[in-house]
C-alpha atoms as a PDB file:
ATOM      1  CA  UNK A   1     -18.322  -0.662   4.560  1.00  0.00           C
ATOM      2  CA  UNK A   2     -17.118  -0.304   0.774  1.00  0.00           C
ATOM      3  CA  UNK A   3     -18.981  -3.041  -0.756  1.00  0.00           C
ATOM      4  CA  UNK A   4     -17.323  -2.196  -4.068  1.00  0.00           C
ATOM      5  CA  UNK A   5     -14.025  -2.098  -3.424  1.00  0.00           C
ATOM      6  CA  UNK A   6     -11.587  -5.407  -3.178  1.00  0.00           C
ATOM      7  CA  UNK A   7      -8.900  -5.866  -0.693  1.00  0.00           C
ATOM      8  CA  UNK A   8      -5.478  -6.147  -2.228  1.00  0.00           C
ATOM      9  CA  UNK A   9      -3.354  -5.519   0.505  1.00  0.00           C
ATOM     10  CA  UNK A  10      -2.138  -4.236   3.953  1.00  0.00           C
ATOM     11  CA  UNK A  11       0.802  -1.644   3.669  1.00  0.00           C
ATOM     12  CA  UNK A  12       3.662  -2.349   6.282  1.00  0.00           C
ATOM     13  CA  UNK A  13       6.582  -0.365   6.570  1.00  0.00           C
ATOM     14  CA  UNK A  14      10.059  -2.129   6.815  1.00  0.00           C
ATOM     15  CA  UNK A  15      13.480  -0.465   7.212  1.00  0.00           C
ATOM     16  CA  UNK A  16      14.733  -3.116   4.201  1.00  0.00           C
ATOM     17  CA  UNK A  17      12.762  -5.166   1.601  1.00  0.00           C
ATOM     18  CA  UNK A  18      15.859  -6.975   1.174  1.00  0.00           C
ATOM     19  CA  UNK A  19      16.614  -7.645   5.045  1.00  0.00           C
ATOM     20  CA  UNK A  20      12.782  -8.514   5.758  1.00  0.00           C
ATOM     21  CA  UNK A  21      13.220 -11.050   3.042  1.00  0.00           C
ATOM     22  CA  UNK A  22      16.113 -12.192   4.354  1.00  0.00           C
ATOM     23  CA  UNK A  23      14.896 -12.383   7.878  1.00  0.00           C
ATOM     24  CA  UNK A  24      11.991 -14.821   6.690  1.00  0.00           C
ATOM     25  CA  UNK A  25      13.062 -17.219   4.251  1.00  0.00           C
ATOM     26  CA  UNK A  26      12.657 -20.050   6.752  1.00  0.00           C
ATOM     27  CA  UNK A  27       8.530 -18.846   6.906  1.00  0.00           C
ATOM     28  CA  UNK A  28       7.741 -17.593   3.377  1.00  0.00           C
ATOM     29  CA  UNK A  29       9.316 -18.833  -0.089  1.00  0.00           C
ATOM     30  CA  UNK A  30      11.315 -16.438  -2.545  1.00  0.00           C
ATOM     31  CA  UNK A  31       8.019 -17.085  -4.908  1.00  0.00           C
ATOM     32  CA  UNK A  32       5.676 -15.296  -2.636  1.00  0.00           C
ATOM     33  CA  UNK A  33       7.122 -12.261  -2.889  1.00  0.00           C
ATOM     34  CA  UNK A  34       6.693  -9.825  -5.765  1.00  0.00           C
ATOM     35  CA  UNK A  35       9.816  -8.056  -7.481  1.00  0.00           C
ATOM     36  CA  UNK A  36      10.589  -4.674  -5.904  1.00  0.00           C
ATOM     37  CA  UNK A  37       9.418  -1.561  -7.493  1.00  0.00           C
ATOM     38  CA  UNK A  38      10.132   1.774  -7.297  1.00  0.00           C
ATOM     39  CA  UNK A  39       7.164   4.296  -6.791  1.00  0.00           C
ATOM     40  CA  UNK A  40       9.540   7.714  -7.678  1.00  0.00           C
ATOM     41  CA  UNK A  41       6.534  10.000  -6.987  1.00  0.00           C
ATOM     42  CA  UNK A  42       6.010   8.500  -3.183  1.00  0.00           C
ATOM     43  CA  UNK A  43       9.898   7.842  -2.478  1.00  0.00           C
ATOM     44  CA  UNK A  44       9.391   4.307  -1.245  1.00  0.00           C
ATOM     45  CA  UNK A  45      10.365   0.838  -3.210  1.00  0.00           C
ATOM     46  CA  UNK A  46       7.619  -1.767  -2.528  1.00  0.00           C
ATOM     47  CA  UNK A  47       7.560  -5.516  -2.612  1.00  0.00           C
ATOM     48  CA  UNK A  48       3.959  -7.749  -2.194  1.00  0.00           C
ATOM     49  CA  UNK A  49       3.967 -10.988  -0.147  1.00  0.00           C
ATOM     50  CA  UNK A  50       1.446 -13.466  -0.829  1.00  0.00           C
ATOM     51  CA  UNK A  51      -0.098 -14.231   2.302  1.00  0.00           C
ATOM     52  CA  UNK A  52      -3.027 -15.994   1.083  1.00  0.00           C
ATOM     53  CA  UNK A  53      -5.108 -16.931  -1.577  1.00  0.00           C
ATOM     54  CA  UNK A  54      -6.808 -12.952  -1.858  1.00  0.00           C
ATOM     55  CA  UNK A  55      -4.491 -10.813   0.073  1.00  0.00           C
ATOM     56  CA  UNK A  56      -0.682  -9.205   0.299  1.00  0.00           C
ATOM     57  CA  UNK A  57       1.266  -7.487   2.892  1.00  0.00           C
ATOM     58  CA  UNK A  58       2.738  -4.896   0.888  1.00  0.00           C
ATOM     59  CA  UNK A  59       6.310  -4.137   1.758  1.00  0.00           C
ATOM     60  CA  UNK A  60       6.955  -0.483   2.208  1.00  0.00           C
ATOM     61  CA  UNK A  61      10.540   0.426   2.091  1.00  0.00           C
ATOM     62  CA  UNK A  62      10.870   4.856   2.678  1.00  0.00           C
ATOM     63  CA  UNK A  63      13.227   6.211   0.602  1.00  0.00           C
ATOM     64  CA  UNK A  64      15.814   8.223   2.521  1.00  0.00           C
ATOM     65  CA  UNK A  65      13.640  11.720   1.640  1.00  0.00           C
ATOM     66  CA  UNK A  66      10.510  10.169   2.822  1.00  0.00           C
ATOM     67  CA  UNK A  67      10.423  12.013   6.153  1.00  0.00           C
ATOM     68  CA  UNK A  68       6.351  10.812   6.804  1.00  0.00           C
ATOM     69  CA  UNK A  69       7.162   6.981   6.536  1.00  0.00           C
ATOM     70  CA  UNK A  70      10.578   7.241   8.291  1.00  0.00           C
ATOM     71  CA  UNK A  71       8.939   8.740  11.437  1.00  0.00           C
ATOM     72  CA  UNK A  72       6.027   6.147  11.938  1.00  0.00           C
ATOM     73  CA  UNK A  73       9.064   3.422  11.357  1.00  0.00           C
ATOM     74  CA  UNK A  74      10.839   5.065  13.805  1.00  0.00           C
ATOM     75  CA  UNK A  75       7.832   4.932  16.105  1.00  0.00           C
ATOM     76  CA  UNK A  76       7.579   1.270  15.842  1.00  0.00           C
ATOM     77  CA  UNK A  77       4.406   1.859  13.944  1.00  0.00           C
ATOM     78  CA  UNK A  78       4.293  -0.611  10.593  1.00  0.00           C
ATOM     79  CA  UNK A  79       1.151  -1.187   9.678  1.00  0.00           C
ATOM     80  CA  UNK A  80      -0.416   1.698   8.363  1.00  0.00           C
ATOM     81  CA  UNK A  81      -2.439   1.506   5.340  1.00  0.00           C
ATOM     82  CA  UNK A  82      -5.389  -0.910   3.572  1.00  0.00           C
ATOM     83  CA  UNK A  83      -5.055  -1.159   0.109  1.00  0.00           C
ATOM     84  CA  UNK A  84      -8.333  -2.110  -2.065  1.00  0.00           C
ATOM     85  CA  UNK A  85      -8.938  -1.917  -5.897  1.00  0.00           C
ATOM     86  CA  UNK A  86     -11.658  -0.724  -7.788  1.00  0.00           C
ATOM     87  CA  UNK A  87     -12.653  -0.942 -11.515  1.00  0.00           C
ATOM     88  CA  UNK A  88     -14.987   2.346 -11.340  1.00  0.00           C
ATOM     89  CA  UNK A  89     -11.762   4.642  -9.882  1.00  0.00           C
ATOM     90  CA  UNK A  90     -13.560   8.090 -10.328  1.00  0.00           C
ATOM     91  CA  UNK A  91     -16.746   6.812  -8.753  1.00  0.00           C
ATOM     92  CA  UNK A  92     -14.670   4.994  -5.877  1.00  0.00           C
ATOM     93  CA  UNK A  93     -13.246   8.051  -4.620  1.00  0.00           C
ATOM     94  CA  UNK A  94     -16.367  10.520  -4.989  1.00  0.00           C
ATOM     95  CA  UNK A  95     -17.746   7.448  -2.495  1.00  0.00           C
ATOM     96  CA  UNK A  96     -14.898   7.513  -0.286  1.00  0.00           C
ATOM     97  CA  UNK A  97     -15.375  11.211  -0.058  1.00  0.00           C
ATOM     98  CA  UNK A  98     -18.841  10.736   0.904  1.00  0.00           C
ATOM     99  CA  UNK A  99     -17.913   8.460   3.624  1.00  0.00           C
ATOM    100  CA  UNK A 100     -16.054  10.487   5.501  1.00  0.00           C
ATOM    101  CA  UNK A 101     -12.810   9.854   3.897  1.00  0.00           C
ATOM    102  CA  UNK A 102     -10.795  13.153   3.698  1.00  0.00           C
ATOM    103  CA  UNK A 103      -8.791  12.827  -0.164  1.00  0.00           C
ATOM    104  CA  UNK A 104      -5.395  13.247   0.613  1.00  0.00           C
ATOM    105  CA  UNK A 105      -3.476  12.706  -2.739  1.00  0.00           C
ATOM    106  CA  UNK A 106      -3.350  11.085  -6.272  1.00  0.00           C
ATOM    107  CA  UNK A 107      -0.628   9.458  -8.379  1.00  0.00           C
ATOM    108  CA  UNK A 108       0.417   6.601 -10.965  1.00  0.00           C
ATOM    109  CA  UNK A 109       2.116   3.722  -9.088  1.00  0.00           C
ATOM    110  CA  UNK A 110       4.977   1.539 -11.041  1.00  0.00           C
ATOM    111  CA  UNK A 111       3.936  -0.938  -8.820  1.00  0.00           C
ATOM    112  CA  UNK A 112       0.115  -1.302 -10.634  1.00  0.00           C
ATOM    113  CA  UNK A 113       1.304  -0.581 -14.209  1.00  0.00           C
ATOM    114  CA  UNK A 114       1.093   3.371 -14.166  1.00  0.00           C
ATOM    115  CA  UNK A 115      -2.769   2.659 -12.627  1.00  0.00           C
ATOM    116  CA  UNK A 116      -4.045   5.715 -10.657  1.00  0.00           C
ATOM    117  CA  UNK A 117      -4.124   5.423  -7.110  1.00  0.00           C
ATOM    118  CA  UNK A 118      -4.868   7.657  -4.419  1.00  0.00           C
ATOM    119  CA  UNK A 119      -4.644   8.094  -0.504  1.00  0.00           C
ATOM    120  CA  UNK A 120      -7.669   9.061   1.758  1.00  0.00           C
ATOM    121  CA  UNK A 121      -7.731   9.393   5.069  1.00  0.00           C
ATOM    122  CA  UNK A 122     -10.750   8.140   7.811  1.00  0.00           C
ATOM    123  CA  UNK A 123     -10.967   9.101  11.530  1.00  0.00           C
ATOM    124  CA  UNK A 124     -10.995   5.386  12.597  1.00  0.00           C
ATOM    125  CA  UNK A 125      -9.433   3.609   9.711  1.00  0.00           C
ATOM    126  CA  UNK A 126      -7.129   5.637   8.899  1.00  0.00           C
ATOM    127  CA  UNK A 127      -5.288   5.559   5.526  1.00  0.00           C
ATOM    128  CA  UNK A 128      -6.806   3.658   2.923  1.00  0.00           C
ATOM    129  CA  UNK A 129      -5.331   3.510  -0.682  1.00  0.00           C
ATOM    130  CA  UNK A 130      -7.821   2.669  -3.966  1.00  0.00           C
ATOM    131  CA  UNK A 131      -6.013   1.733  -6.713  1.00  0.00           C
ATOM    132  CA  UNK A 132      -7.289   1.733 -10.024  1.00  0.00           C
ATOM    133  CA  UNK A 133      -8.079  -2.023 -11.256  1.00  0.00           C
ATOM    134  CA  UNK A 134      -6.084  -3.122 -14.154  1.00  0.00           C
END
């Protein structure tokens, strides 16, 4: 559907990085997982697991004002978001747009280096995320 875009990840909420990690060091090792970052301008920490060779489950930890993420946690819902990069940002999201993506909100994430990335959302996939290739 986005030929130009590349996976990076699938966003999952989790009540605790740390307990999630915790809970699974018999199934994944400490080196799959990415150090935990702090994304102040979405009031979540995140963490990316290595699940294979191309793709991470990013970790999605709401911050205690994060109202949005806390509810759908609450709900039992966790995975909620696909994340994909592009190099050609500006062109990525005038494409989304055209696809019937409704733009949703931009920002610089600590976790891709101060990249831009931005939230869209589509009637049947829902949230998608493009982050700005590094």
């Amino acid at each position: 559907m986005f030929p130009d875009l590349v996976q990076h990840h699938i966003g999952c909420l989790v009540a605790s990085i740390a307990e999630f990690k915790t809970e699974n060091s018999n199934v994944w090792d400490d080196d799959k997982f990415s150090r935990v970052y702090s994304v102040s301008s979405q009031d979540v920490k995140v963490c990316f697991l290595q699940i294979s060779s191309d793709t991470c489950i990013e970790l999605v930890e709401p911050g205690a004002a994060n109202q949005p993420l806390s509810k759908l946690l609450t709900k039992g819902i966790t995975y909620y978001h696909i994340g994909f990069k592009s190099d050609r940002f500006n062109e990525s999201v005038n494409m989304l747009i055209n696809s019937n993506c409704k733009f949703l909100s931009e920002f610089k994430s600590e976790a891709f280096a101060g990249k831009r990335c931005a939230f869209f959302y589509h009637p049947h996939i829902r949230l998608i995320e493009l982050i700005e290739s590094e």
